[in-house]
Protein backbone atom coordinates (compact mmCIF):
# COMPACT_ATOMS: atom_id res chain seq x y z
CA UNK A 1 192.67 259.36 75.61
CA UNK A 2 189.89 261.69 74.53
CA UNK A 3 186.30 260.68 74.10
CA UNK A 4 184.05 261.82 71.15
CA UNK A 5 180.69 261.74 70.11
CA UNK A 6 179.13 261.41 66.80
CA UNK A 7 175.77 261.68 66.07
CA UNK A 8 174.73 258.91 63.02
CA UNK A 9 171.14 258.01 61.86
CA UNK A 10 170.00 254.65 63.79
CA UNK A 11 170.06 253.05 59.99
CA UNK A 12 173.48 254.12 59.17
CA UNK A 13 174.76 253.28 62.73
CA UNK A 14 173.50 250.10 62.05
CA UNK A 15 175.14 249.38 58.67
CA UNK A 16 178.25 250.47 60.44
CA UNK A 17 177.58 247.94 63.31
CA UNK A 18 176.99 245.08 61.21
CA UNK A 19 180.35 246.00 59.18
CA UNK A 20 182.29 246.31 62.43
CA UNK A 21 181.08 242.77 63.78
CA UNK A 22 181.66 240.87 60.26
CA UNK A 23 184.84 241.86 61.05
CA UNK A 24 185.21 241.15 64.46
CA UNK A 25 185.28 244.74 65.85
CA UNK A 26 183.89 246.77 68.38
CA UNK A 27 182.00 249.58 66.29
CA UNK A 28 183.94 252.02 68.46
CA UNK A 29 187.20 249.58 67.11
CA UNK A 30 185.69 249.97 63.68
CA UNK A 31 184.78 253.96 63.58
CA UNK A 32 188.59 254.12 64.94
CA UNK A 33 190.25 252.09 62.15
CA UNK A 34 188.29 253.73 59.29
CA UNK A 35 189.46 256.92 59.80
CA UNK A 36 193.10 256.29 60.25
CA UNK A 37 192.13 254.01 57.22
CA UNK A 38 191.05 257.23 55.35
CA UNK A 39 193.61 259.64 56.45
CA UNK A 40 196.44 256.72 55.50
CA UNK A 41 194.72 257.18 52.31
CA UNK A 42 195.01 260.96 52.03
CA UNK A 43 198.23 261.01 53.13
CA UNK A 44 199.96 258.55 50.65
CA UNK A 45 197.74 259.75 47.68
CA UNK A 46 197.49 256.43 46.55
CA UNK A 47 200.20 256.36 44.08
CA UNK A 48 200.68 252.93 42.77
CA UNK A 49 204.01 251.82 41.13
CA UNK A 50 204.08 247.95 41.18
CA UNK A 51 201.75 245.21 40.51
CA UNK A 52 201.82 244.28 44.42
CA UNK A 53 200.47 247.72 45.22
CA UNK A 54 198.03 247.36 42.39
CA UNK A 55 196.81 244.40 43.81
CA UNK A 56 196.86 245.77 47.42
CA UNK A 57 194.95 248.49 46.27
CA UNK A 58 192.28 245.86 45.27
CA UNK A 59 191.86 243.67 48.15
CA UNK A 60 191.58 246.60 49.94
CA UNK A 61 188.10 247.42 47.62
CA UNK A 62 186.65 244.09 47.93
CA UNK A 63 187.42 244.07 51.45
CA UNK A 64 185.45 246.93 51.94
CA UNK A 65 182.57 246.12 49.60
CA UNK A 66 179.76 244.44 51.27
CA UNK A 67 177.26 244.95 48.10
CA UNK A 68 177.12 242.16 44.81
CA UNK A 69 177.07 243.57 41.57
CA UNK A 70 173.67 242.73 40.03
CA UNK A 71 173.86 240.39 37.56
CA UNK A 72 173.14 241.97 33.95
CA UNK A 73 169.47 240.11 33.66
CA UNK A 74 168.52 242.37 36.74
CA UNK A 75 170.38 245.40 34.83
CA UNK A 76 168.26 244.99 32.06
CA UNK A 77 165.75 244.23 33.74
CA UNK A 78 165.66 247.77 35.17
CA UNK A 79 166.60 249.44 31.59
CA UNK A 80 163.47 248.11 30.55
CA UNK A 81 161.19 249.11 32.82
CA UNK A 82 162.92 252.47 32.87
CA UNK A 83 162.15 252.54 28.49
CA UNK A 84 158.23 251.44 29.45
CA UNK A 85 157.68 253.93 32.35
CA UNK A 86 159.70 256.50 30.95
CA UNK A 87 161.38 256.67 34.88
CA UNK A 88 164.63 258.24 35.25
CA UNK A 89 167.24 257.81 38.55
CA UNK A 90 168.97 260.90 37.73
């Protein structure tokens, strides 16, 4: 085994350490698993040729989401103010 360090902002380390305990893990566990999970990903190119993978391929999203969608009162909510203050996000 080799040990590695990485140097993270204290507020992204965090978000990664709450991720890593919602699912149980270490964050050195979790920091481990996402990469393999990411070079899996570039190694397969994610070619999907059945509704099983399709579906795997989905789970896989959500389980990796930890953010809700805004509901589309708060979306216009936003467009709104954006038309009244003339504020862009781009």
């Amino acid at each position: 085994m080799t040990r590695i360090h990485l140097l993270l902002d204290e507020a992204e380390k965090e978000r990664f350490r709450r991720q890593a305990n919602r699912e149980g893990k270490s964050l050195a566990a979790w920091l481990r698993d996402a990469a393999r999970e990411k070079l899996a990903a570039v190694e397969r190119h994610m070619h999907m040729s059945t509704v099983r993978e399709l579906r795997a391929f989905f789970a896989a999203c959500t389980g990796r989401e930890t953010r809700k969608e805004p509901d589309w009162e708060e979306h216009r909510r936003v467009i709104e103010q954006s038309i009244r203050t003339g504020f862009s996000a781009s």
